[in-house]
C-alpha atoms as a PDB file:
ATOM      1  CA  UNK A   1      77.393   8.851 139.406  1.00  0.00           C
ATOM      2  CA  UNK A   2      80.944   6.952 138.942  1.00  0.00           C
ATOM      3  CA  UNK A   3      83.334   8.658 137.190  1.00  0.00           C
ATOM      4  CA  UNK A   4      86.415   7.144 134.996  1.00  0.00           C
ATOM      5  CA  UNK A   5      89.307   9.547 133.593  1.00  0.00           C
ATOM      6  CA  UNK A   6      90.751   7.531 130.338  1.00  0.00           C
ATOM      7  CA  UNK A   7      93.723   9.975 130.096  1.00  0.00           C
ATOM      8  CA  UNK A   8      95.484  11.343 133.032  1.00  0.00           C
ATOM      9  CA  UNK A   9      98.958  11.305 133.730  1.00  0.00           C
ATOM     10  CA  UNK A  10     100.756  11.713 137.189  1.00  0.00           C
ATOM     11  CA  UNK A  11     103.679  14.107 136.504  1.00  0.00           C
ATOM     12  CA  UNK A  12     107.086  13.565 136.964  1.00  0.00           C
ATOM     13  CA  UNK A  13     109.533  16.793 136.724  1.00  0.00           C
ATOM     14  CA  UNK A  14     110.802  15.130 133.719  1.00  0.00           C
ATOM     15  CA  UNK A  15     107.669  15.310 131.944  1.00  0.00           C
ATOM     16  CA  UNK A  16     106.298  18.709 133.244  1.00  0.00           C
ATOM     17  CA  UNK A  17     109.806  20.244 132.874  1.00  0.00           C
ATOM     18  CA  UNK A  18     110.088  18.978 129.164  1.00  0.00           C
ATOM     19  CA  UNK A  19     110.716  22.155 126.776  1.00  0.00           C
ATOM     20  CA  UNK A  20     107.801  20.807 124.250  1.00  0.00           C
ATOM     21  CA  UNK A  21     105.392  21.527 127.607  1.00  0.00           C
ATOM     22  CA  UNK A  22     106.776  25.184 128.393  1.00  0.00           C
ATOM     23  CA  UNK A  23     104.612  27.295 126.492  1.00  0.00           C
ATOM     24  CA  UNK A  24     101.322  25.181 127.155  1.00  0.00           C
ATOM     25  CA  UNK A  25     102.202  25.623 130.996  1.00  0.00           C
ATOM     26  CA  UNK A  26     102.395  29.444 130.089  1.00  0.00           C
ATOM     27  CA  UNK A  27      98.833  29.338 128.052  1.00  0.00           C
ATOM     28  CA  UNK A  28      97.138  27.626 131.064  1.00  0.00           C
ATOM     29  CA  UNK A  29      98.693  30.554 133.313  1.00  0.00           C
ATOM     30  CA  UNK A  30     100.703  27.796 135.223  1.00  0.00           C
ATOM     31  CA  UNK A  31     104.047  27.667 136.130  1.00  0.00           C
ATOM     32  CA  UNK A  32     105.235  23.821 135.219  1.00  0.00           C
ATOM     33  CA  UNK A  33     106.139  22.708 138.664  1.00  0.00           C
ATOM     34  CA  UNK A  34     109.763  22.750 140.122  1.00  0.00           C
ATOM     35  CA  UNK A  35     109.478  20.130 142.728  1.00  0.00           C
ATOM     36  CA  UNK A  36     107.980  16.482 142.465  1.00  0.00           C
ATOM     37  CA  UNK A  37     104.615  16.458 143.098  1.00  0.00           C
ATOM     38  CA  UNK A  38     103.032  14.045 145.340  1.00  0.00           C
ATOM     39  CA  UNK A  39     100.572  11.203 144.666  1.00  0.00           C
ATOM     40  CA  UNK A  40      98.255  12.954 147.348  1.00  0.00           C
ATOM     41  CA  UNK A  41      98.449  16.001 144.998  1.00  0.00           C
ATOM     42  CA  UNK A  42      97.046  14.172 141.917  1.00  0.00           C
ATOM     43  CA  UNK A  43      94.493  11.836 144.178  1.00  0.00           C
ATOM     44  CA  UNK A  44      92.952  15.313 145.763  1.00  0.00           C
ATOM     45  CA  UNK A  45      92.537  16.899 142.362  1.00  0.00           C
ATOM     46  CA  UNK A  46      90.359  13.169 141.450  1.00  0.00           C
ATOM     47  CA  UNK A  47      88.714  14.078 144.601  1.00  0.00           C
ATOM     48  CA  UNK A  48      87.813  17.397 143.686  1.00  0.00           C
ATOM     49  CA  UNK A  49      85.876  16.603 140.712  1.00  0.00           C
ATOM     50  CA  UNK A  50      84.531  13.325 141.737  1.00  0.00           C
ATOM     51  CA  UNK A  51      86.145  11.036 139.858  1.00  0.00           C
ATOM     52  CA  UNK A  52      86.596   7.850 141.247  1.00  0.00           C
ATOM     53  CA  UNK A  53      89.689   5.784 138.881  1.00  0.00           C
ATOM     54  CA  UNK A  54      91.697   7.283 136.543  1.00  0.00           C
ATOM     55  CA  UNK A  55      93.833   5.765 133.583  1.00  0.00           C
ATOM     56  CA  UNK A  56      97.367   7.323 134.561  1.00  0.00           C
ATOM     57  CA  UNK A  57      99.927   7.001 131.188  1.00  0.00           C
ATOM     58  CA  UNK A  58     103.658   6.784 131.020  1.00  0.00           C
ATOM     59  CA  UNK A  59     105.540   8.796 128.076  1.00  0.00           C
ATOM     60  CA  UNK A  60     107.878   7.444 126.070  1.00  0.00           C
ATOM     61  CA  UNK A  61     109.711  10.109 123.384  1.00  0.00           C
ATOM     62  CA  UNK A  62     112.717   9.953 121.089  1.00  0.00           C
ATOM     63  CA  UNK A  63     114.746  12.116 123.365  1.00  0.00           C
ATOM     64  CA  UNK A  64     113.291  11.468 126.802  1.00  0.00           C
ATOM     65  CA  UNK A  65     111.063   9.260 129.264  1.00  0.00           C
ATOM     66  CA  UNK A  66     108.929  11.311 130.752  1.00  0.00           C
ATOM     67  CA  UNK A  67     107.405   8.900 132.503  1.00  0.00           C
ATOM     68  CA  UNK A  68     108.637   5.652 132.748  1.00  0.00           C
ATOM     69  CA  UNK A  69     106.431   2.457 132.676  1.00  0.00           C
ATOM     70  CA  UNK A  70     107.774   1.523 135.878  1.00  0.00           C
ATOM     71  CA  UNK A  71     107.229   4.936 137.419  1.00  0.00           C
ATOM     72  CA  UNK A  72     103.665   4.554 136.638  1.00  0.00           C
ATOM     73  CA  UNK A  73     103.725   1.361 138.058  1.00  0.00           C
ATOM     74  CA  UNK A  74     105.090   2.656 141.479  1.00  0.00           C
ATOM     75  CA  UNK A  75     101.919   5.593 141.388  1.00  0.00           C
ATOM     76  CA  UNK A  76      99.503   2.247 140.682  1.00  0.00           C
ATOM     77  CA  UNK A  77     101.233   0.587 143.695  1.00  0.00           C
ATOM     78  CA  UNK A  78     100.055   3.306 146.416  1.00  0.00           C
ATOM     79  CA  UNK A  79      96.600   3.566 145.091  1.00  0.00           C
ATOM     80  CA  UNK A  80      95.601   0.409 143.559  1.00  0.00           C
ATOM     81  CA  UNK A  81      91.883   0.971 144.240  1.00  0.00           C
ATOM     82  CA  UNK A  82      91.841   4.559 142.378  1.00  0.00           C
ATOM     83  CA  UNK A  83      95.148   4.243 139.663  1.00  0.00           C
ATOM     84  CA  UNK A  84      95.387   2.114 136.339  1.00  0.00           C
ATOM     85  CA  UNK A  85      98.196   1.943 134.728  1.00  0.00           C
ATOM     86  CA  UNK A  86      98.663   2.836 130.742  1.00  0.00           C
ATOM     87  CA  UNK A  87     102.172   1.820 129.394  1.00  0.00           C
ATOM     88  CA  UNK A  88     104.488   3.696 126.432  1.00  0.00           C
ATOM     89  CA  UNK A  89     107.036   2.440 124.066  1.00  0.00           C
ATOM     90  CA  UNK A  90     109.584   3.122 122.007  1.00  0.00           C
ATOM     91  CA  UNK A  91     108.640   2.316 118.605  1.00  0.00           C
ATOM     92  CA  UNK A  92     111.416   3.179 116.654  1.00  0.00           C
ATOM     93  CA  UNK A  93     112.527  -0.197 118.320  1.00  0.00           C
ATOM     94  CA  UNK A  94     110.352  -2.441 117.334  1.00  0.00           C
ATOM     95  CA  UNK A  95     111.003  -5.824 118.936  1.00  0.00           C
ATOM     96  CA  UNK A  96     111.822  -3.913 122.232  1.00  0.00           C
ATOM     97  CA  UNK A  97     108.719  -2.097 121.968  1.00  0.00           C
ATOM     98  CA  UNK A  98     106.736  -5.729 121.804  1.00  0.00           C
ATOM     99  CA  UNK A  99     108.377  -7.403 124.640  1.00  0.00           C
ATOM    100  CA  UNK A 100     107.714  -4.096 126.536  1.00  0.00           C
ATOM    101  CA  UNK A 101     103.969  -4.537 125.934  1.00  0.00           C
ATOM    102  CA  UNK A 102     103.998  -7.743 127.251  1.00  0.00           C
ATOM    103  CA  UNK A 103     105.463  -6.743 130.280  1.00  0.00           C
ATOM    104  CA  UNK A 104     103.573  -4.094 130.817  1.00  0.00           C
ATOM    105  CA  UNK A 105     100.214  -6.026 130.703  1.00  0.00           C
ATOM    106  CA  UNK A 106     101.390  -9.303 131.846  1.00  0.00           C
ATOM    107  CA  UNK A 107     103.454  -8.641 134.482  1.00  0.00           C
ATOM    108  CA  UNK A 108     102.633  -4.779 135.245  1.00  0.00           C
ATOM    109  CA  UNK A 109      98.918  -5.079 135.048  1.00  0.00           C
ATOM    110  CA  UNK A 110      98.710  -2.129 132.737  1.00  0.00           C
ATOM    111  CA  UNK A 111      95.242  -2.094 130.739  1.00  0.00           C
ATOM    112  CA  UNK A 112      96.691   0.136 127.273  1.00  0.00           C
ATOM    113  CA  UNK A 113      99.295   1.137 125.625  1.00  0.00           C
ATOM    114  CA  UNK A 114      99.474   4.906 124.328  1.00  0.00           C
ATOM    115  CA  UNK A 115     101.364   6.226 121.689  1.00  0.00           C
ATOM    116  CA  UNK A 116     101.530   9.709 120.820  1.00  0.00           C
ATOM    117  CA  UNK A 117     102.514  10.254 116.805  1.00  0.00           C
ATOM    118  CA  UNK A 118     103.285  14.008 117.558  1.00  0.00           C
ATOM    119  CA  UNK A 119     106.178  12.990 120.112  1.00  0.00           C
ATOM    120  CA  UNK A 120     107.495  11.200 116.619  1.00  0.00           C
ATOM    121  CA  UNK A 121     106.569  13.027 114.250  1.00  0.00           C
ATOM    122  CA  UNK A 122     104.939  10.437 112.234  1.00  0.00           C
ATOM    123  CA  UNK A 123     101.337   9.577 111.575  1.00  0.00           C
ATOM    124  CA  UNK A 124      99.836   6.436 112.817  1.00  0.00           C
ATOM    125  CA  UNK A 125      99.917   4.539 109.695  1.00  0.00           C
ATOM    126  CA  UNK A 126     104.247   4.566 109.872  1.00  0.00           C
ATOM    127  CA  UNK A 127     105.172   0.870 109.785  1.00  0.00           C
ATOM    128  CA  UNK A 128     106.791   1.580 113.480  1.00  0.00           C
ATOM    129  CA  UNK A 129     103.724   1.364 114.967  1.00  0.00           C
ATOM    130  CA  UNK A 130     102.127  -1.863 113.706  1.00  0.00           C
ATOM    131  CA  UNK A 131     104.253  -4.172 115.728  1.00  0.00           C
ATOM    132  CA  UNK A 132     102.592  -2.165 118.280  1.00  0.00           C
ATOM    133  CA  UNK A 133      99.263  -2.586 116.981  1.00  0.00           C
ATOM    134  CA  UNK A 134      99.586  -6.529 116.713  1.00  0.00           C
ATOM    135  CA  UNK A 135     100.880  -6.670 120.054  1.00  0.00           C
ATOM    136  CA  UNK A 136      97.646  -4.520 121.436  1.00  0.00           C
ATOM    137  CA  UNK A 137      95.351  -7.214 119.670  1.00  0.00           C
ATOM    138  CA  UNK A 138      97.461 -10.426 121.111  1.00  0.00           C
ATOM    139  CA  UNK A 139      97.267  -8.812 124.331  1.00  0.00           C
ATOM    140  CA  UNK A 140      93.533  -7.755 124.169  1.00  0.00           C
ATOM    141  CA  UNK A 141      94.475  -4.161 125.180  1.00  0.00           C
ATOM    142  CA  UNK A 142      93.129  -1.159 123.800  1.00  0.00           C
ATOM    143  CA  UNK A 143      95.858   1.037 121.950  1.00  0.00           C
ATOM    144  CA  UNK A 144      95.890   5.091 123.052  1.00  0.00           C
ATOM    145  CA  UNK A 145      96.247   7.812 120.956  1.00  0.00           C
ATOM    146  CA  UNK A 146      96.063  11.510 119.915  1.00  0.00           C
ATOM    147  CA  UNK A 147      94.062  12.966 117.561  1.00  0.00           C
ATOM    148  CA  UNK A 148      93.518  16.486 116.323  1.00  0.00           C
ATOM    149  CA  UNK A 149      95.975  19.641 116.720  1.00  0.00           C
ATOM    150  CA  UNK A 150      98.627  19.503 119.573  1.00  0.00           C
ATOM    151  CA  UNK A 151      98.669  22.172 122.464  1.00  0.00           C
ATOM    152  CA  UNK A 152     102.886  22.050 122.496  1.00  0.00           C
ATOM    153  CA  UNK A 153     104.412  23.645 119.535  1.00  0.00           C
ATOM    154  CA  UNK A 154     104.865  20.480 117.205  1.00  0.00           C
ATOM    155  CA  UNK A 155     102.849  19.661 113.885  1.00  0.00           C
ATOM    156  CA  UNK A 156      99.875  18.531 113.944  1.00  0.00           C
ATOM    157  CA  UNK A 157      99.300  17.059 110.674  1.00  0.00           C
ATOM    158  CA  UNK A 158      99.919  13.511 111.979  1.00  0.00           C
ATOM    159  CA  UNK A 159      96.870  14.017 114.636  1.00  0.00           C
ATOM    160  CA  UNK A 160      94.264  13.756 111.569  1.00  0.00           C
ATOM    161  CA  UNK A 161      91.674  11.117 112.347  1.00  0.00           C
ATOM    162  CA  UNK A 162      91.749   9.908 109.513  1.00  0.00           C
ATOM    163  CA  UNK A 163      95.269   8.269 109.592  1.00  0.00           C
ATOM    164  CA  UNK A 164      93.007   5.950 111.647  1.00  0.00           C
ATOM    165  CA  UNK A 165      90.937   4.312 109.330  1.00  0.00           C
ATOM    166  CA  UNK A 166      93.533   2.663 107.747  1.00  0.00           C
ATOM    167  CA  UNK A 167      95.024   1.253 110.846  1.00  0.00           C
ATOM    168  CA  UNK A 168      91.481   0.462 112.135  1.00  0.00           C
ATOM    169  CA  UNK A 169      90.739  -1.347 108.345  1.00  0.00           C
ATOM    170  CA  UNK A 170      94.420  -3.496 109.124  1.00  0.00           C
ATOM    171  CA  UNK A 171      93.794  -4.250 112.377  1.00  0.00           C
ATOM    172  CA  UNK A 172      89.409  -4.563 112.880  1.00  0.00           C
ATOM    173  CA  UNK A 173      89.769  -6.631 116.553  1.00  0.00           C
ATOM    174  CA  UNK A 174      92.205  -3.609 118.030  1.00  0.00           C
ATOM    175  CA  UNK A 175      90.361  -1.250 120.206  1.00  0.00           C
ATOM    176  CA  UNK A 176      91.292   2.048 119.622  1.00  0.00           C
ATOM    177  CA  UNK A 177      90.820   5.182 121.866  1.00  0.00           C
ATOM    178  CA  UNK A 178      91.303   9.111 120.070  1.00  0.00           C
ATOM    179  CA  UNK A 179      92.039  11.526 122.609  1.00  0.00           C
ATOM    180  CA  UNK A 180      91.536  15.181 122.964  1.00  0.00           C
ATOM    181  CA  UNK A 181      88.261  14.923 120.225  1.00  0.00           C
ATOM    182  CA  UNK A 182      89.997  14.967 117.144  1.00  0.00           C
ATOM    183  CA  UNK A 183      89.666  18.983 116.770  1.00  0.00           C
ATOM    184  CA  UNK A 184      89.718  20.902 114.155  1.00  0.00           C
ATOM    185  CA  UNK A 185      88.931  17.431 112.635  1.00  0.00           C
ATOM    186  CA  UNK A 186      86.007  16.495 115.155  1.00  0.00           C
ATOM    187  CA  UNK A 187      83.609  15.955 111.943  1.00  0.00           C
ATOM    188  CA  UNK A 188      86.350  13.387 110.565  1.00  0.00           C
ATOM    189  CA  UNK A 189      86.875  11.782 114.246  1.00  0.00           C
ATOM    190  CA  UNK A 190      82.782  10.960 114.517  1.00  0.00           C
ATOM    191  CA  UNK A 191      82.973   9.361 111.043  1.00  0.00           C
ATOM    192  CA  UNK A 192      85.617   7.632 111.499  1.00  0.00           C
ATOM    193  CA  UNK A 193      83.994   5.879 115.020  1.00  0.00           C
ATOM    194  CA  UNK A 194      80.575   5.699 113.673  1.00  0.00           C
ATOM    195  CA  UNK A 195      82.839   3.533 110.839  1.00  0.00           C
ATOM    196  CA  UNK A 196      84.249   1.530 113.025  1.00  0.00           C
ATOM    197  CA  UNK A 197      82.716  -0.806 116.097  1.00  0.00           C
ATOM    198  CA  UNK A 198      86.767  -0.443 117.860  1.00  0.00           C
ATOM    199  CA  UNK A 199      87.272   3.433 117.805  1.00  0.00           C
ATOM    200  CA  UNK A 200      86.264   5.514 120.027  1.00  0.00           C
ATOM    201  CA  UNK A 201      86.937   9.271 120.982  1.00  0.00           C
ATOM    202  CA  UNK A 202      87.855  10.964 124.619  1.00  0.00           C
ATOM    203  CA  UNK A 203      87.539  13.944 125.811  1.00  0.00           C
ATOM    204  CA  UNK A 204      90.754  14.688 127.555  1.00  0.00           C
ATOM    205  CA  UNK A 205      92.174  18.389 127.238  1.00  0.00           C
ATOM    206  CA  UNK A 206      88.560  19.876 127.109  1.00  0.00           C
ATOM    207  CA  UNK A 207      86.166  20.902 129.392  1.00  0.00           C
ATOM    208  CA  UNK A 208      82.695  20.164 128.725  1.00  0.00           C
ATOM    209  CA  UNK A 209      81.670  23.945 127.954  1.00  0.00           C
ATOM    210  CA  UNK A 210      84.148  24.147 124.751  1.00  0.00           C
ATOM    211  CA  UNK A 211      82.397  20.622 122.851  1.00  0.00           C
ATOM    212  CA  UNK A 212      81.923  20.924 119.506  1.00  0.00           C
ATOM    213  CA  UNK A 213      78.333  21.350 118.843  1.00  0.00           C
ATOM    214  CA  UNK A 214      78.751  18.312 116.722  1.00  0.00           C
ATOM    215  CA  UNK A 215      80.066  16.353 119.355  1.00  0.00           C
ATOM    216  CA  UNK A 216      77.464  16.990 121.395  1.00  0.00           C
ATOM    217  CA  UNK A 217      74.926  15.792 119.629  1.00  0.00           C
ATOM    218  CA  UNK A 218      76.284  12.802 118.758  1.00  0.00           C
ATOM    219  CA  UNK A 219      77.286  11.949 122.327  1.00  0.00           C
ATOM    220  CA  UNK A 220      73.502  12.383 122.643  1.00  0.00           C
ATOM    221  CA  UNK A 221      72.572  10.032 120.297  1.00  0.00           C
ATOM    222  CA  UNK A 222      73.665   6.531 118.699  1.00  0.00           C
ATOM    223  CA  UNK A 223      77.327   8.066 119.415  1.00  0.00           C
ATOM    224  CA  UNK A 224      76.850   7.664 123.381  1.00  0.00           C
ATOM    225  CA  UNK A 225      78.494   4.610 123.570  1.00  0.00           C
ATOM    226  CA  UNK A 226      81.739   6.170 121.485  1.00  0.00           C
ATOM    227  CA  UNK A 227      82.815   8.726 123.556  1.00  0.00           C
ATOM    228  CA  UNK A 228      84.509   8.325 126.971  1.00  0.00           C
ATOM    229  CA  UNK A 229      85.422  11.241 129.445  1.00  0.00           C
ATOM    230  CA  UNK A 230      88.684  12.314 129.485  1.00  0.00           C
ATOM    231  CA  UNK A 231      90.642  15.040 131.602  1.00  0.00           C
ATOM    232  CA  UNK A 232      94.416  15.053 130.365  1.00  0.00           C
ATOM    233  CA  UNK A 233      95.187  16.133 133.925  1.00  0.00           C
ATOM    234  CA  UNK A 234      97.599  17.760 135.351  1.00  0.00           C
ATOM    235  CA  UNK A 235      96.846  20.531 131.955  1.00  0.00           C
ATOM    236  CA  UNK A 236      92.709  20.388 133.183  1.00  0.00           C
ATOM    237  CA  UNK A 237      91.998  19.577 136.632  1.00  0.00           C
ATOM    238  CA  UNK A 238      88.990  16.861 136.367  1.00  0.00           C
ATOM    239  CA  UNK A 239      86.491  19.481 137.847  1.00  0.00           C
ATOM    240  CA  UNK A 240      87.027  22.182 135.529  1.00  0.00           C
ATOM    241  CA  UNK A 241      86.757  19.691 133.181  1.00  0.00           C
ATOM    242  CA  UNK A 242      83.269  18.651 133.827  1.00  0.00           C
ATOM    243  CA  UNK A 243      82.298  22.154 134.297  1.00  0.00           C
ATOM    244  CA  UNK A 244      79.304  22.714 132.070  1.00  0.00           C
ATOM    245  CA  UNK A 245      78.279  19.092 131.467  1.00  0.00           C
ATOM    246  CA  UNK A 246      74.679  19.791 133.198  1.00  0.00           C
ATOM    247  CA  UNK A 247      74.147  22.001 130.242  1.00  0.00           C
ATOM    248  CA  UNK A 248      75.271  19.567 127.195  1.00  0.00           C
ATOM    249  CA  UNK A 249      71.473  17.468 127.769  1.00  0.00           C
ATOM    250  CA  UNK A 250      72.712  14.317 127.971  1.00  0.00           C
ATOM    251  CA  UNK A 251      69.684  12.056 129.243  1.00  0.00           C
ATOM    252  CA  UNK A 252      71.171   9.843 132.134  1.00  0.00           C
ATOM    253  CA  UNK A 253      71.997   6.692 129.885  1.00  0.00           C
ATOM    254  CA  UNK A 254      74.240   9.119 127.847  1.00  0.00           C
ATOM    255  CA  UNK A 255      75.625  10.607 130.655  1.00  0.00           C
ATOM    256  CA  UNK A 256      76.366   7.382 132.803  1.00  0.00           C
ATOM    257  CA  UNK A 257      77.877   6.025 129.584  1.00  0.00           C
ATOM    258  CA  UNK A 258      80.069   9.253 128.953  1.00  0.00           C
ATOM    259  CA  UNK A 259      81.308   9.598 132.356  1.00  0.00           C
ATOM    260  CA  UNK A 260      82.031   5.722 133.363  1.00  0.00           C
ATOM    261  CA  UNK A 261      80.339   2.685 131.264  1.00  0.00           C
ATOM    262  CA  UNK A 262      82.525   3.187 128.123  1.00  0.00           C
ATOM    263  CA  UNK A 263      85.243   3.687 129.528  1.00  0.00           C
ATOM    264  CA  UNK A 264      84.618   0.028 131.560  1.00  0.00           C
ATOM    265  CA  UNK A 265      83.637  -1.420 128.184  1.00  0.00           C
ATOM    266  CA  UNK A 266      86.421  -0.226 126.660  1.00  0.00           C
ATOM    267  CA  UNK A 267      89.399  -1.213 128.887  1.00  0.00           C
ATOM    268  CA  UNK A 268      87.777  -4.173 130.525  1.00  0.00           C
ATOM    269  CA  UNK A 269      87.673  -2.683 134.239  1.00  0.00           C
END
């Protein structure tokens, strides 16, 4: 069965060496690596669990690119057939940010834009982000998020799914993907997609065996076309994070859906 990551990011030592990322390195009983790592690295882990494409993100942050746009765009370049590109922006530069977009999709082939409010420190609804949002919907590009408590030691307040609705009431034609399930807020995450037709939830930064009952069952029923399958590699490695997923009883639409078709719907591959 074909597999999609939609959130995955191939590390640079700029991003893994951040200090936001030190103690989550230390939870996961890694040490955050010291030397680049190499594309082959990231491609064997895909191998590993079986998953065939992943969506591979740049980060942008007030006080550092992690991972530039055009770095991702160089990791895209020596494995077109398994990498897609996700671009990043600085939006506390709005008209910057837009032509950035552009670039990124029209010229970089990128197929979303993420956005992380945490790195900010400002919900989703901050007027920084809706040049953003229009650009997304001009493009016809799905626009990447984070949603429930953050794993590095920054607030989480500004994760709450519902800062969503309001953007998703603005701006109805923008597709909008959650990652990392919303929690402790999972409850407000599935209302807020079963709300709206353009939201939708992943998975990244969980393996299957720590779901939310209530996610489950939703993913088993009308939510299966809502939730896509998400690793946030290199912090889960894609086959620890479908460890467990035999046991969720998912019926093979739901499954096939989870692991692959939305995320294909979704981003248009």
């Amino acid at each position: 069965m074909t597999i999609i990551d939609a959130w995955a990011q191939h590390p640079t030592l700029r991003h893994s060496q951040d200090e936001i990322f030190a103690p989550l390195w230390r939870w996961i009983r890694r040490s955050a690596p010291t030397q680049p790592v190499p594309l082959s690295a990231t491609l064997a882990a895909m191998d590993g669990g079986g998953v065939a494409k992943a969506l591979i993100s740049a980060w942008v942050a007030p006080r550092n690119v992690m991972i530039s746009n055009d770095e991702v765009a160089e990791f895209v370049a020596q494995a077109p057939d398994r990498l897609i590109g996700v671009g990043s922006v600085d939006i506390a530069k709005p008209m910057q940010a837009v032509r950035e977009i552009r670039r990124c999709v029209e010229k970089l082939g990128f197929k979303a834009i993420r956005v992380l409010p945490w790195l900010w420190e400002v919900p989703p609804t901050d007027r920084r982000f809706y040049p953003v949002y229009v650009a997304c919907c001009e493009l016809g590009v799905p626009f990447c998020t984070q949603i429930g408590h953050t794993g590095p030691l920054m607030p989480s307040e500004v994760g709450r799914p519902i800062y969503l609705d309001r953007v998703a009431l603005d701006f109805p034609e923008l597709k909008i993907v959650g990652g990392h399930i919303g929690y402790p807020w999972t409850d407000e995450a599935i209302a807020l997609v079963t709300k709206h037709d353009n939201v939708y939830i992943d998975t990244s930064a969980y393996t299957a065996r720590r779901f939310p009952a209530a996610l489950v069952e939703f993913m088993r029923g009308h939510g299966r076309r809502k939730v896509l399958f998400g690793t946030n590699y290199p912090m889960i490695d894609p086959a620890k994070a479908l460890e467990g997923l035999d046991s969720l009883g998912l019926d093979e639409e739901a499954k096939a859906l989870f692991l692959a078709g939305n995320a294909r719907r979704v981003f248009g591959l």
